[in-house]
C-alpha atoms as a PDB file:
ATOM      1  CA  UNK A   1     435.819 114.193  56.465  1.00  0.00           C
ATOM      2  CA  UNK A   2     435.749 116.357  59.350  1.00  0.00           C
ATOM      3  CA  UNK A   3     433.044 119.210  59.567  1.00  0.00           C
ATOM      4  CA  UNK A   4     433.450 122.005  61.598  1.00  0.00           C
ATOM      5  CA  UNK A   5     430.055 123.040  62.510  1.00  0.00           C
ATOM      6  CA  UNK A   6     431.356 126.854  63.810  1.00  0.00           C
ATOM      7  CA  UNK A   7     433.017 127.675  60.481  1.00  0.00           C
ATOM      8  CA  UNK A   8     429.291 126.803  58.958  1.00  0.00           C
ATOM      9  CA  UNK A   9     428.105 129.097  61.507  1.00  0.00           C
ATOM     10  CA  UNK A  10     430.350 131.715  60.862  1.00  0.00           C
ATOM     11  CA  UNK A  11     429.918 131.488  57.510  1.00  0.00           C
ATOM     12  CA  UNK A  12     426.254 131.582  57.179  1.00  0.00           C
ATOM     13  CA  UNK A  13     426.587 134.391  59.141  1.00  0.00           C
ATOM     14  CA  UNK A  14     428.531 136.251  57.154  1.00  0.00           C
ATOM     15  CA  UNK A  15     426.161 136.062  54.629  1.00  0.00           C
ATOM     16  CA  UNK A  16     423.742 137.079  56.136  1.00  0.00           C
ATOM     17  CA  UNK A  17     425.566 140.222  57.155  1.00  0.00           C
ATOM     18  CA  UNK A  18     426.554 140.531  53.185  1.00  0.00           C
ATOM     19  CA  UNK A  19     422.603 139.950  52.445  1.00  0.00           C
ATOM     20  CA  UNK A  20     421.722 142.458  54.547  1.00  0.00           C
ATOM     21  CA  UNK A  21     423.986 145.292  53.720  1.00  0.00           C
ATOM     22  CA  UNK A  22     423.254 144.461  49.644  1.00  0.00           C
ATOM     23  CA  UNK A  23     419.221 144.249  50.099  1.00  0.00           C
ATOM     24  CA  UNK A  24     418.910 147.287  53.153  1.00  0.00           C
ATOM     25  CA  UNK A  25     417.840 150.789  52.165  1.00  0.00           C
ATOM     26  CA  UNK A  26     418.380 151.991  55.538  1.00  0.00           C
ATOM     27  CA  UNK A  27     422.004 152.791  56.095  1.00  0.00           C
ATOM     28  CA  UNK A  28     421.786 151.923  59.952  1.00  0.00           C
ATOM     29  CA  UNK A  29     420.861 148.209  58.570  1.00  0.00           C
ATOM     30  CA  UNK A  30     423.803 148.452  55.911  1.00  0.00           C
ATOM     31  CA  UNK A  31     426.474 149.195  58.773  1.00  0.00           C
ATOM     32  CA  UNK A  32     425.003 146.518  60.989  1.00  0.00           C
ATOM     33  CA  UNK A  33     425.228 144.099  58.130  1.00  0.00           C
ATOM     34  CA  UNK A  34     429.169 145.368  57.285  1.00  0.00           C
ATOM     35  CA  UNK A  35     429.738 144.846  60.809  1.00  0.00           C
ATOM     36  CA  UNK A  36     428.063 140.825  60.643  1.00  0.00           C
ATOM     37  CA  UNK A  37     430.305 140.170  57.859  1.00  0.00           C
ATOM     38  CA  UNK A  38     433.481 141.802  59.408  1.00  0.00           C
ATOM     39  CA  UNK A  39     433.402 139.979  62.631  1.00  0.00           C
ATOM     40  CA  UNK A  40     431.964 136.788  61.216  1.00  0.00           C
ATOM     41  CA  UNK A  41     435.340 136.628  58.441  1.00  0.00           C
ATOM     42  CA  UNK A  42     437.912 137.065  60.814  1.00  0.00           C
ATOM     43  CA  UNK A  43     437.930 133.543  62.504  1.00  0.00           C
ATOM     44  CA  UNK A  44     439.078 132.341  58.698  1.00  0.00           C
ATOM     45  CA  UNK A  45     441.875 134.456  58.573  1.00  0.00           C
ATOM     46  CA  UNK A  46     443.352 131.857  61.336  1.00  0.00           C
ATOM     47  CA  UNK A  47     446.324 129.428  59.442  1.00  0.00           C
ATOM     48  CA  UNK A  48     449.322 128.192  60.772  1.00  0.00           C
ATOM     49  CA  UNK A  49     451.413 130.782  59.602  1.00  0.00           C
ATOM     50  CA  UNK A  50     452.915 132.890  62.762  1.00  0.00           C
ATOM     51  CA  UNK A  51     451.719 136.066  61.521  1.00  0.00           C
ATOM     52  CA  UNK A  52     448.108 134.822  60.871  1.00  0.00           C
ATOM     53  CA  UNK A  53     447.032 136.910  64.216  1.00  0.00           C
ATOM     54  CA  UNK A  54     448.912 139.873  63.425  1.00  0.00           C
ATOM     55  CA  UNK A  55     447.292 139.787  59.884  1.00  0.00           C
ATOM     56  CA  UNK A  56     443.887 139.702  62.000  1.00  0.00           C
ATOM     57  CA  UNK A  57     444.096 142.928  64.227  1.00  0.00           C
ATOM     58  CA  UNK A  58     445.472 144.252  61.037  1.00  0.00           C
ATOM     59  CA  UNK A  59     442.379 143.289  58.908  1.00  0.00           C
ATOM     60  CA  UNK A  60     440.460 144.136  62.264  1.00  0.00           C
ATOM     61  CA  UNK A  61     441.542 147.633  62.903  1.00  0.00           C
ATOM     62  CA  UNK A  62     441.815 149.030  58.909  1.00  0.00           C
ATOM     63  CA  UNK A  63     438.308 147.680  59.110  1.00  0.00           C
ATOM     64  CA  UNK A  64     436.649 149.534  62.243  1.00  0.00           C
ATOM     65  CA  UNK A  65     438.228 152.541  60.640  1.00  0.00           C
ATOM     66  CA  UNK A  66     436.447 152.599  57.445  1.00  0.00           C
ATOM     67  CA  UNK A  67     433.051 151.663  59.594  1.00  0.00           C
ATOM     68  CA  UNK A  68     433.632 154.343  62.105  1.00  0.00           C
ATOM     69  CA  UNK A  69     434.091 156.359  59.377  1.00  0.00           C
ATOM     70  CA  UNK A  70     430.995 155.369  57.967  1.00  0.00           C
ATOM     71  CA  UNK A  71     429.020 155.300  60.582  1.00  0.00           C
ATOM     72  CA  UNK A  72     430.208 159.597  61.249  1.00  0.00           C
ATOM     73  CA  UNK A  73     429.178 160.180  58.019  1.00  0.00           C
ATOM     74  CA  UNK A  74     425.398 158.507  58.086  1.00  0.00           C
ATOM     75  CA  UNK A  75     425.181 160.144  61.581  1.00  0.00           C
ATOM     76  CA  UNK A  76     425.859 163.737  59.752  1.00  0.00           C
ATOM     77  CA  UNK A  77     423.182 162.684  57.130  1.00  0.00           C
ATOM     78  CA  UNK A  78     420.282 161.619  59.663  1.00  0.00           C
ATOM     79  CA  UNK A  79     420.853 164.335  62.272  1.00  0.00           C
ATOM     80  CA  UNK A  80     420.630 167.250  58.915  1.00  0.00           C
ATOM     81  CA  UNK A  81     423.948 168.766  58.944  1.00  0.00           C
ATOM     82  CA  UNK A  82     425.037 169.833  55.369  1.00  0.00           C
ATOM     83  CA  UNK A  83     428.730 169.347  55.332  1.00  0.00           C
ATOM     84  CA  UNK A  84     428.859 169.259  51.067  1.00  0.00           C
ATOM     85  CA  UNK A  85     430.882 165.507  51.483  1.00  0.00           C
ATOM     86  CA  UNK A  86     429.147 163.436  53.023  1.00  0.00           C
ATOM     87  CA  UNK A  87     428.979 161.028  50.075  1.00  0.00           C
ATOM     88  CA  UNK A  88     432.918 161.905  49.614  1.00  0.00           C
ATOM     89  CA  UNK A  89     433.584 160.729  53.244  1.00  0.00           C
ATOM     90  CA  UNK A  90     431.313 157.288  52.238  1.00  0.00           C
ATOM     91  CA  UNK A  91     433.358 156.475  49.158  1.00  0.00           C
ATOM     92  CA  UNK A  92     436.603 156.762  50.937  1.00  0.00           C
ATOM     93  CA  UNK A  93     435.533 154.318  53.571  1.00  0.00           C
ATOM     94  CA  UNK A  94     434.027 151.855  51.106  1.00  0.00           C
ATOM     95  CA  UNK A  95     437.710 152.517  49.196  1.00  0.00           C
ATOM     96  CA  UNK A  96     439.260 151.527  52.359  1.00  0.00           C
ATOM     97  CA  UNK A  97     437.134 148.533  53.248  1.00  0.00           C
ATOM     98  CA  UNK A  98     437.725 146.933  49.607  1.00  0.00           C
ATOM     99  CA  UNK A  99     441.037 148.119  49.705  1.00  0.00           C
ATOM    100  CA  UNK A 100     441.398 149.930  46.207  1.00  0.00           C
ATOM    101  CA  UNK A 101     443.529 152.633  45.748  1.00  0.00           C
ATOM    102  CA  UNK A 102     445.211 154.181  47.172  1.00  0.00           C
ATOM    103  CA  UNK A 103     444.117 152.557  50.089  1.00  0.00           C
ATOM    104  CA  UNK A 104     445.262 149.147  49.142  1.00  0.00           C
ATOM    105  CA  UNK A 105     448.737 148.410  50.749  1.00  0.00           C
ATOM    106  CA  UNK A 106     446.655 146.892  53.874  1.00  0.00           C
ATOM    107  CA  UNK A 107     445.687 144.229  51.438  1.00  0.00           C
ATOM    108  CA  UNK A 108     448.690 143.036  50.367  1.00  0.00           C
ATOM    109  CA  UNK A 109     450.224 143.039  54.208  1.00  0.00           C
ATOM    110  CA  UNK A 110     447.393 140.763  55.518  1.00  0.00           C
ATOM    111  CA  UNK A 111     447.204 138.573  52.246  1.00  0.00           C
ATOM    112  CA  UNK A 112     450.353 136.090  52.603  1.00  0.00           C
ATOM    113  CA  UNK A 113     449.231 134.750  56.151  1.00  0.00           C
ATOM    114  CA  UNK A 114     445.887 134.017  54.680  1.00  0.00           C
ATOM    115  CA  UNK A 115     444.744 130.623  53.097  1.00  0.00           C
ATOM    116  CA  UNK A 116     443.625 130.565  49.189  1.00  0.00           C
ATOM    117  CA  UNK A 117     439.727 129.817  50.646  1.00  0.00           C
ATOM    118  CA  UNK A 118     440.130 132.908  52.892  1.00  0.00           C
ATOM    119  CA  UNK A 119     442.079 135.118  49.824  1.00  0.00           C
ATOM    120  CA  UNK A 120     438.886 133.856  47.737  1.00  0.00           C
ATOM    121  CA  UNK A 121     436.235 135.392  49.939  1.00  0.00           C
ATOM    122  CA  UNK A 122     438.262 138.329  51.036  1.00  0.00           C
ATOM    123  CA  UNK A 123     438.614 139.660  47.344  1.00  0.00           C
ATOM    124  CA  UNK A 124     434.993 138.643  45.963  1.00  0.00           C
ATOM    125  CA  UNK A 125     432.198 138.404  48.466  1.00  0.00           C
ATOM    126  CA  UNK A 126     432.832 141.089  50.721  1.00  0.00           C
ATOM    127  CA  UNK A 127     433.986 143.058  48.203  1.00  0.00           C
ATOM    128  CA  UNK A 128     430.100 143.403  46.726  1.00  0.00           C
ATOM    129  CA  UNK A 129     428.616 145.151  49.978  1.00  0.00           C
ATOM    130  CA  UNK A 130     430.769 148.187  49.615  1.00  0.00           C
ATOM    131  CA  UNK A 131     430.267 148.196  46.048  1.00  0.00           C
ATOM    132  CA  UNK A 132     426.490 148.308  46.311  1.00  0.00           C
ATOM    133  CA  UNK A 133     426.731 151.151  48.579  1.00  0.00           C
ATOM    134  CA  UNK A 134     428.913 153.254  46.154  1.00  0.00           C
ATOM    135  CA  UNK A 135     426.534 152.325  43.403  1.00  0.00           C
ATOM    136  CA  UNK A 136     423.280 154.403  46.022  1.00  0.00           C
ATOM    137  CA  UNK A 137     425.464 157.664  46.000  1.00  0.00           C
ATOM    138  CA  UNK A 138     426.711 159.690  43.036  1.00  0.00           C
ATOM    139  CA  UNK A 139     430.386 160.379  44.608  1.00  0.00           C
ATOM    140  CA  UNK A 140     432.947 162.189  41.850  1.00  0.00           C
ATOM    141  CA  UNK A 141     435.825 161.227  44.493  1.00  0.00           C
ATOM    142  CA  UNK A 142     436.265 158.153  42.214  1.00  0.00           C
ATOM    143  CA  UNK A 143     437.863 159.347  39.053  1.00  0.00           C
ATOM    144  CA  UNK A 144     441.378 159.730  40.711  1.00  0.00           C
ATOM    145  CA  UNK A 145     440.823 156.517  42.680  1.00  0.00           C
ATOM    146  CA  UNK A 146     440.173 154.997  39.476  1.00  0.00           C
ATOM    147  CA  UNK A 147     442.887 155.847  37.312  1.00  0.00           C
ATOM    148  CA  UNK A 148     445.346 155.073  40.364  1.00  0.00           C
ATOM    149  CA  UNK A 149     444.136 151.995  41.109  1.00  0.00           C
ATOM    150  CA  UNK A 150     444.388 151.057  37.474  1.00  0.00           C
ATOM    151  CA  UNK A 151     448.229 152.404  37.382  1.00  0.00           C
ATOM    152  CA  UNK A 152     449.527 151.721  40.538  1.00  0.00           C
ATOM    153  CA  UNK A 153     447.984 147.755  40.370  1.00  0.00           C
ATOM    154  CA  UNK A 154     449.232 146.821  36.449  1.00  0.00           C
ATOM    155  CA  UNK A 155     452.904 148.543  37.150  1.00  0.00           C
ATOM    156  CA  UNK A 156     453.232 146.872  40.392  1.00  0.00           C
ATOM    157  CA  UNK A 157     452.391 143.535  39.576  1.00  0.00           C
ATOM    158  CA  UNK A 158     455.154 143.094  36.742  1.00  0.00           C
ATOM    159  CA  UNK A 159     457.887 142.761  39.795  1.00  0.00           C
ATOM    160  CA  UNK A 160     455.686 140.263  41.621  1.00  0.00           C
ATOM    161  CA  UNK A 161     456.712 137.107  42.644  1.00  0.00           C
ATOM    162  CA  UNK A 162     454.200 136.559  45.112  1.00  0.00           C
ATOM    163  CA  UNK A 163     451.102 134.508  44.187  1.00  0.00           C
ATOM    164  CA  UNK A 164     448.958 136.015  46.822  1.00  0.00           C
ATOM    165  CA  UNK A 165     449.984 139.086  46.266  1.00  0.00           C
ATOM    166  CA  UNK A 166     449.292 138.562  42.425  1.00  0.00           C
ATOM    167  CA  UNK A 167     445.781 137.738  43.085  1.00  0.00           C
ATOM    168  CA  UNK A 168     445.655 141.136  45.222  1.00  0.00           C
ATOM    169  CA  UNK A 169     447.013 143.455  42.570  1.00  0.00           C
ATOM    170  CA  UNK A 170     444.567 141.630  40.384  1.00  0.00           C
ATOM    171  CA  UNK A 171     441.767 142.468  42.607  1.00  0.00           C
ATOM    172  CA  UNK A 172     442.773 146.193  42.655  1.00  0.00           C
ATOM    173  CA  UNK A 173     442.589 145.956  39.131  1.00  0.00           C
ATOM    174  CA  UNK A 174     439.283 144.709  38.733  1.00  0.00           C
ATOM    175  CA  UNK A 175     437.918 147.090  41.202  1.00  0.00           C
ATOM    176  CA  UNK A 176     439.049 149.895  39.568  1.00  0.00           C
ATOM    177  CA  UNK A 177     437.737 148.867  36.432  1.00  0.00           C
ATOM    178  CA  UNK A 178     434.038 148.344  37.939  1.00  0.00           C
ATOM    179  CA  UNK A 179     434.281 151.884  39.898  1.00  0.00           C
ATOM    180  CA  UNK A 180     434.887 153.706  36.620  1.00  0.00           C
ATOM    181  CA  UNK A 181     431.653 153.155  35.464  1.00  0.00           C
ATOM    182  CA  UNK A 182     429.723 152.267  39.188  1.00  0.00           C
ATOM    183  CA  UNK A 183     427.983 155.809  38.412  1.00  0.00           C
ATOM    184  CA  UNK A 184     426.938 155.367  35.171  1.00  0.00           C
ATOM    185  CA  UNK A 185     425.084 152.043  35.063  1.00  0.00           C
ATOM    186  CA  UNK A 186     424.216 149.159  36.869  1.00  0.00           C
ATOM    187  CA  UNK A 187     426.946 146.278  35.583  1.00  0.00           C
ATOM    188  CA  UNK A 188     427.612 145.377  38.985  1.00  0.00           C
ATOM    189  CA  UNK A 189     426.376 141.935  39.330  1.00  0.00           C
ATOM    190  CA  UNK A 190     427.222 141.053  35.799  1.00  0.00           C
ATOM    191  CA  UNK A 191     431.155 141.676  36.415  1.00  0.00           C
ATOM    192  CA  UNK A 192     431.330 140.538  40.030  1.00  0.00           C
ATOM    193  CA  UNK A 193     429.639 137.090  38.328  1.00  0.00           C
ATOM    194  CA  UNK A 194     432.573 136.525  36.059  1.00  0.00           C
ATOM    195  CA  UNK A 195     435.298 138.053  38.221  1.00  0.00           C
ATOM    196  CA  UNK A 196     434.276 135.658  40.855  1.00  0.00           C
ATOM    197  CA  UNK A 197     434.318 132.475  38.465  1.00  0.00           C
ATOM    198  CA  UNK A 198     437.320 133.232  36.918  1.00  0.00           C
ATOM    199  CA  UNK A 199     438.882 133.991  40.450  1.00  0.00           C
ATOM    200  CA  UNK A 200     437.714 130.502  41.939  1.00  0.00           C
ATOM    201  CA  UNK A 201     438.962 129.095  39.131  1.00  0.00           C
ATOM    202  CA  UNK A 202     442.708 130.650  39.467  1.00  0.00           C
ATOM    203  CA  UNK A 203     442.116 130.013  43.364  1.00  0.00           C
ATOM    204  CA  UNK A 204     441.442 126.056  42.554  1.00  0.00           C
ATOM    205  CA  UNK A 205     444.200 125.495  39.849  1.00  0.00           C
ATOM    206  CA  UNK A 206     446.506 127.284  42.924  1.00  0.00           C
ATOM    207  CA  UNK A 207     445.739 125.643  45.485  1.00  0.00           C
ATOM    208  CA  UNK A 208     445.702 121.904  43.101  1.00  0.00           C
ATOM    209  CA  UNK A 209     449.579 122.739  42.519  1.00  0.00           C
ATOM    210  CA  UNK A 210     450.645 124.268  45.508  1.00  0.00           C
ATOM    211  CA  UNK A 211     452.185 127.228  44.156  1.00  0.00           C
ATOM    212  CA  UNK A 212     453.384 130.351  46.409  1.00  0.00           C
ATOM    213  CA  UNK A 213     455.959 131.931  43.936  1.00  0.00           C
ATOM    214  CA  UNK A 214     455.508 132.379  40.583  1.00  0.00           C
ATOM    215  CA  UNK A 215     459.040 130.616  40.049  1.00  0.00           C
ATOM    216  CA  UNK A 216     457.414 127.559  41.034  1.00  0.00           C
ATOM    217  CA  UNK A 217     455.723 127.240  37.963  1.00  0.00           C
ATOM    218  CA  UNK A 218     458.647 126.644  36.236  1.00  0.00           C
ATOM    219  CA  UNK A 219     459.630 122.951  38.190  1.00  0.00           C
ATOM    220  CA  UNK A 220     457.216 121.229  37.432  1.00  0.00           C
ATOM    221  CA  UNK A 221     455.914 118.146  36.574  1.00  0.00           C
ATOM    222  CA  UNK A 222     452.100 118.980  35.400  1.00  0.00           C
ATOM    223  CA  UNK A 223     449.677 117.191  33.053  1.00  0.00           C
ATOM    224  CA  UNK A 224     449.421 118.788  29.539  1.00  0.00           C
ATOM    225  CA  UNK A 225     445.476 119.127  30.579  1.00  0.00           C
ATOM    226  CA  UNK A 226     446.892 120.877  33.909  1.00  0.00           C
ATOM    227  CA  UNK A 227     448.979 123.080  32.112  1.00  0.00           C
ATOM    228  CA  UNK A 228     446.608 124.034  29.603  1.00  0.00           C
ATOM    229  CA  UNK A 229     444.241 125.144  31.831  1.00  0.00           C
ATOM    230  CA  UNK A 230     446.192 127.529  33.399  1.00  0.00           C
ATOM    231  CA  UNK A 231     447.320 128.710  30.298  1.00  0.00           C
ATOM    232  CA  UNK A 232     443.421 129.441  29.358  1.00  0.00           C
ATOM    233  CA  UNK A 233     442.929 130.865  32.883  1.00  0.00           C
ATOM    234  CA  UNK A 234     445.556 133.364  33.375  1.00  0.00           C
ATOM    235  CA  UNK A 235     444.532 134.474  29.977  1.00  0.00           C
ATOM    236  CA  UNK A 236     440.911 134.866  30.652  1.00  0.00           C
ATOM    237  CA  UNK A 237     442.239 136.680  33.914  1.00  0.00           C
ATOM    238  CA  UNK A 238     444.015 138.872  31.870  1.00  0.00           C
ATOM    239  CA  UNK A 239     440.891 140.036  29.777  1.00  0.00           C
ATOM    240  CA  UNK A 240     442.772 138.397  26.499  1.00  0.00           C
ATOM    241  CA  UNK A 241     440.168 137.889  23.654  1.00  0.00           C
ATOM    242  CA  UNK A 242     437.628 136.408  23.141  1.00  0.00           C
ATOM    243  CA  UNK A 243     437.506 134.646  26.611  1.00  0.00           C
ATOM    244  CA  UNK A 244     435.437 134.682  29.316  1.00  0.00           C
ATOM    245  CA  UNK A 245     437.523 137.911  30.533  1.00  0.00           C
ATOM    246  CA  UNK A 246     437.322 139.749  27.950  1.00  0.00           C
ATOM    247  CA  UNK A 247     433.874 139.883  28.325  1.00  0.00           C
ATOM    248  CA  UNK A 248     434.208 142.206  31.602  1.00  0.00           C
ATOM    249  CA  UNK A 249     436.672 144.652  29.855  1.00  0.00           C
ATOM    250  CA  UNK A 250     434.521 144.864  26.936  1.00  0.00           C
ATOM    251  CA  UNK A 251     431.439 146.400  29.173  1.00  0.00           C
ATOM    252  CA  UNK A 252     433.219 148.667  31.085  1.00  0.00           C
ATOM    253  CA  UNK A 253     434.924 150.089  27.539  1.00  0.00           C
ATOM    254  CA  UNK A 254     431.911 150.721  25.983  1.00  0.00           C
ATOM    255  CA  UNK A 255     430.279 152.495  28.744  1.00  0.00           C
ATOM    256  CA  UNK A 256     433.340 154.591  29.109  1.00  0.00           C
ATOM    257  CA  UNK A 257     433.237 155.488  25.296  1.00  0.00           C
ATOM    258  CA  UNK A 258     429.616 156.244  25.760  1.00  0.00           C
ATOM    259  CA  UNK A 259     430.151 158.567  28.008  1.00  0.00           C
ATOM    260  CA  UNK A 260     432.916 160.502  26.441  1.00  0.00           C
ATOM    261  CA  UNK A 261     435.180 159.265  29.293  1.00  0.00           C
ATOM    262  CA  UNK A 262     439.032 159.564  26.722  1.00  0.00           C
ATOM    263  CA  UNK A 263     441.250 159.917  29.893  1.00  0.00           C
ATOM    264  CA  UNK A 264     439.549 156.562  31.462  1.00  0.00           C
ATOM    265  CA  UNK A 265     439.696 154.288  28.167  1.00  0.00           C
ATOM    266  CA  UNK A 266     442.972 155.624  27.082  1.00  0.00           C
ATOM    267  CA  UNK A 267     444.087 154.756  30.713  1.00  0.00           C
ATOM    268  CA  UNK A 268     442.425 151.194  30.599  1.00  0.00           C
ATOM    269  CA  UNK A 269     444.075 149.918  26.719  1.00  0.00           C
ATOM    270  CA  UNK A 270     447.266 150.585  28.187  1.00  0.00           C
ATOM    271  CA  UNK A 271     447.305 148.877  31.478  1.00  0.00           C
ATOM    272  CA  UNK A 272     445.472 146.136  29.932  1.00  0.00           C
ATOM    273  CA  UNK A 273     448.297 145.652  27.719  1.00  0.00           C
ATOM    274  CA  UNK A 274     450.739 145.493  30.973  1.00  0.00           C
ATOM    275  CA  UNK A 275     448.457 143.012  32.745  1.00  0.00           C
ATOM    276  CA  UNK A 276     448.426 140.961  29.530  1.00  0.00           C
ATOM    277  CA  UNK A 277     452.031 141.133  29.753  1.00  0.00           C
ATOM    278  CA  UNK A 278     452.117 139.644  33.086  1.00  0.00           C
ATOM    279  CA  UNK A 279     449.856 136.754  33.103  1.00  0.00           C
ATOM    280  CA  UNK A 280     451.366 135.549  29.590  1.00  0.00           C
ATOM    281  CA  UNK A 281     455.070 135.815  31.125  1.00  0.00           C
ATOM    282  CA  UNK A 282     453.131 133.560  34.226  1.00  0.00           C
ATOM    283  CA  UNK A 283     451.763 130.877  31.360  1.00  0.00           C
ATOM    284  CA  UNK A 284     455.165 131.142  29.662  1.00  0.00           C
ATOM    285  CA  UNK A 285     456.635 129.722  32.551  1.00  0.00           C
ATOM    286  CA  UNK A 286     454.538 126.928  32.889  1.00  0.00           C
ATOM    287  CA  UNK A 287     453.875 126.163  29.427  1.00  0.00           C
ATOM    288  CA  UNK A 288     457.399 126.536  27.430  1.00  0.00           C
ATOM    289  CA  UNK A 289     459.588 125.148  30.497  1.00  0.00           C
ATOM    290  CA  UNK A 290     458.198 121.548  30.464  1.00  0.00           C
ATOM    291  CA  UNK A 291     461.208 120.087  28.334  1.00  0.00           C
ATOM    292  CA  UNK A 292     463.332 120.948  31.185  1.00  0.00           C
ATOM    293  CA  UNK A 293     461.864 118.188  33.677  1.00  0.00           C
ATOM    294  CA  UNK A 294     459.753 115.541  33.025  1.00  0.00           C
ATOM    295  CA  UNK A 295     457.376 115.349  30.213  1.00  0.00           C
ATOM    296  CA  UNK A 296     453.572 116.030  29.814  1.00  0.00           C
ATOM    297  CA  UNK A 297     451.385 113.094  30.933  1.00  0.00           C
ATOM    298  CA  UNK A 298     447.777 112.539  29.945  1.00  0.00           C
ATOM    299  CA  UNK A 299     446.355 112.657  33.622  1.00  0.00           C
ATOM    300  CA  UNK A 300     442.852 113.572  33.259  1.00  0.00           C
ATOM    301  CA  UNK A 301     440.398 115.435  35.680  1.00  0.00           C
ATOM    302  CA  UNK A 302     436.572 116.638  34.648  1.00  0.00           C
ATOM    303  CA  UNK A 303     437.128 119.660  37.121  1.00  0.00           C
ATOM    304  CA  UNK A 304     439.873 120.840  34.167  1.00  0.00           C
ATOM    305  CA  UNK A 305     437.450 120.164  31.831  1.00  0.00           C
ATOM    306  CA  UNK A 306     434.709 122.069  33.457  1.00  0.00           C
ATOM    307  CA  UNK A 307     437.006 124.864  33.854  1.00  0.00           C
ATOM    308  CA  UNK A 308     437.990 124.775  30.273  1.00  0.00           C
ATOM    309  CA  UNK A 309     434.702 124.482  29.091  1.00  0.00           C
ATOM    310  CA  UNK A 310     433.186 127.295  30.898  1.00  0.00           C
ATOM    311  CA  UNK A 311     436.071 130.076  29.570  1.00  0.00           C
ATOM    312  CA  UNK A 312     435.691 129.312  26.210  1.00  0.00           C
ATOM    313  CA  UNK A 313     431.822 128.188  25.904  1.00  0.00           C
ATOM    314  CA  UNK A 314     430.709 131.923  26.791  1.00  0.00           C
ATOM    315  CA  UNK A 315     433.010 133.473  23.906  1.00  0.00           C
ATOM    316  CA  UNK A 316     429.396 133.579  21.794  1.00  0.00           C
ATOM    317  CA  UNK A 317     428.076 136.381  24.624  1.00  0.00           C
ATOM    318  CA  UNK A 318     431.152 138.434  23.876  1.00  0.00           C
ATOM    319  CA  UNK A 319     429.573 138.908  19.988  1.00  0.00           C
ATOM    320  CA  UNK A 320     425.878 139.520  22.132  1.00  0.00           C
ATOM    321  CA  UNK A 321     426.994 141.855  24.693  1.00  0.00           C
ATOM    322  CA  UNK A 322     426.573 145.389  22.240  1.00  0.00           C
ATOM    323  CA  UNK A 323     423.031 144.193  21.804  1.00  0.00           C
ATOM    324  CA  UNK A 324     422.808 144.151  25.931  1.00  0.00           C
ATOM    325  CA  UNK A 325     424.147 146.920  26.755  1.00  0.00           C
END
């Protein structure tokens, strides 16, 4: 197996930068460890595709934007002039480096030159700097963000044909779910935990059937253990009940009831219901068109299993999680 010892460079590196940013409480150190991460993720952007280096000085430039931007308004901080939005000037470019809404559209240009590894790290380790830094300042430029994001992402995504961009609108989602409550308490690591498993989970079961379109789903000749996975998957993704999904939802609706936030949980039922709607028209495909071509076979594969295992084994902590939080 070949090993590319500068990808293991680049990507220690990068973690380093994402290490630094996440444990800093200097902001100079948190923009030099934005900055690590940044430069040290671009190289594996680079695919055969011919607009892979366009994608790049995209993903280069919308980036240096949101630092610079950054980087002006921790200058204003340290050198004492009181603007009144400084912290409003810091959650936009963390919005734009995460690419929620409604600065997201750069995220779904760059995203279909980009390999499913790439996608992976794009939408769940870099997205936890930025987060951490929203989660230091008390911004109220988030609300309308929020609710956007949570629109714009589950109306979109029910004309999507795109995998990539699925998993894009998906991670718009999600974000705006986490930034509704990033104010309120600390749920951070618990969310980003299960968005990430559930993500390289999708990611895997993607890249094991080479799927670009969602029509693809439909010829196919899959193994019933295959195809129940990624029935139990895009479910879980979906937040369905009671798997490993739901668990995420469940959190951020309680704090949002807590807190008296109506507008926010009358928003999230509803767009939950239209991201349910998606994923389950994704399974239907896969599940109810098997007659059409060849039948199920009993191939089996522990990594299924595994995958399997973990979404349903943690329904008991959806029962625990009022007594956590």
């Amino acid at each position: 197996m070949y090993f590319n010892l500068s990808k293991l460079m680049l990507a220690n590196t990068m973690m380093i930068g994402v290490i630094m940013t996440i444990c800093s409480n200097n902001w100079v150190s948190m923009w030099m460890g934005l900055e690590m991460s940044l430069l040290s993720f671009i190289p594996f952007m680079q695919t055969e595709n011919q607009i892979s280096s366009e994608s790049m000085i995209k993903y280069f430039i919308i980036q240096s934007v949101a630092s610079t931007l950054f980087l002006f308004s921790v200058s204003i901080m340290l050198i004492g002039v009181n603007m009144m939005m400084e912290n409003e000037l810091i959650s936009m470019a963390m919005l734009i480096k995460m690419g929620s809404a409604p600065f997201h559209l750069w995220v779904l240009k760059i995203i279909e030159s980009m390999s499913m590894n790439a996608i992976f790290t794009m939408l769940t380790v870099l997205k936890m700097p930025p987060l951490m830094i929203m989660y230091q300042i008390n911004s109220k430029f988030i609300t309308i963000p929020v609710l956007m994001g949570m629109v714009l992402s589950s109306v979109s995504c029910l004309n999507q044909t795109s995998m990539r961009k699925t998993l894009g609108y998906s991670s718009i989602y999600n974000m705006s779910l986490i930034l509704s409550t990033i104010n309120i308490n600390n749920i951070i690591w618990m969310f980003m935990s299960i968005y990430s498993l559930m993500m390289m989970f999708l990611v895997k079961l993607i890249k094991m059937m080479k799927i670009n379109y969602i029509n693809q789903m439909i010829i196919n000749d899959y193994s019933k253990w295959l195809k129940i996975t990624i029935w139990i998957n895009m479910l879980s993704m979906s937040g369905f009940p009671m798997l490993m999904g739901f668990i995420n939802k469940m959190m951020i609706m309680q704090m949002m009831i807590m807190n008296n936030q109506i507008i926010m949980v009358t928003t999230l039922v509803l767009t939950s219901m239209l991201v349910t709607l998606f994923y389950l028209r994704m399974t239907f495909n896969c599940m109810m068109n098997y007659f059409t071509f060849k039948k199920w076979t009993n191939t089996e594969n522990k990594y299924l299993y595994f995958m399997l295992t973990i979404n349903l084994s943690l329904m008991p902590l959806v029962f625990s999680i009022n007594s956590i939080y």
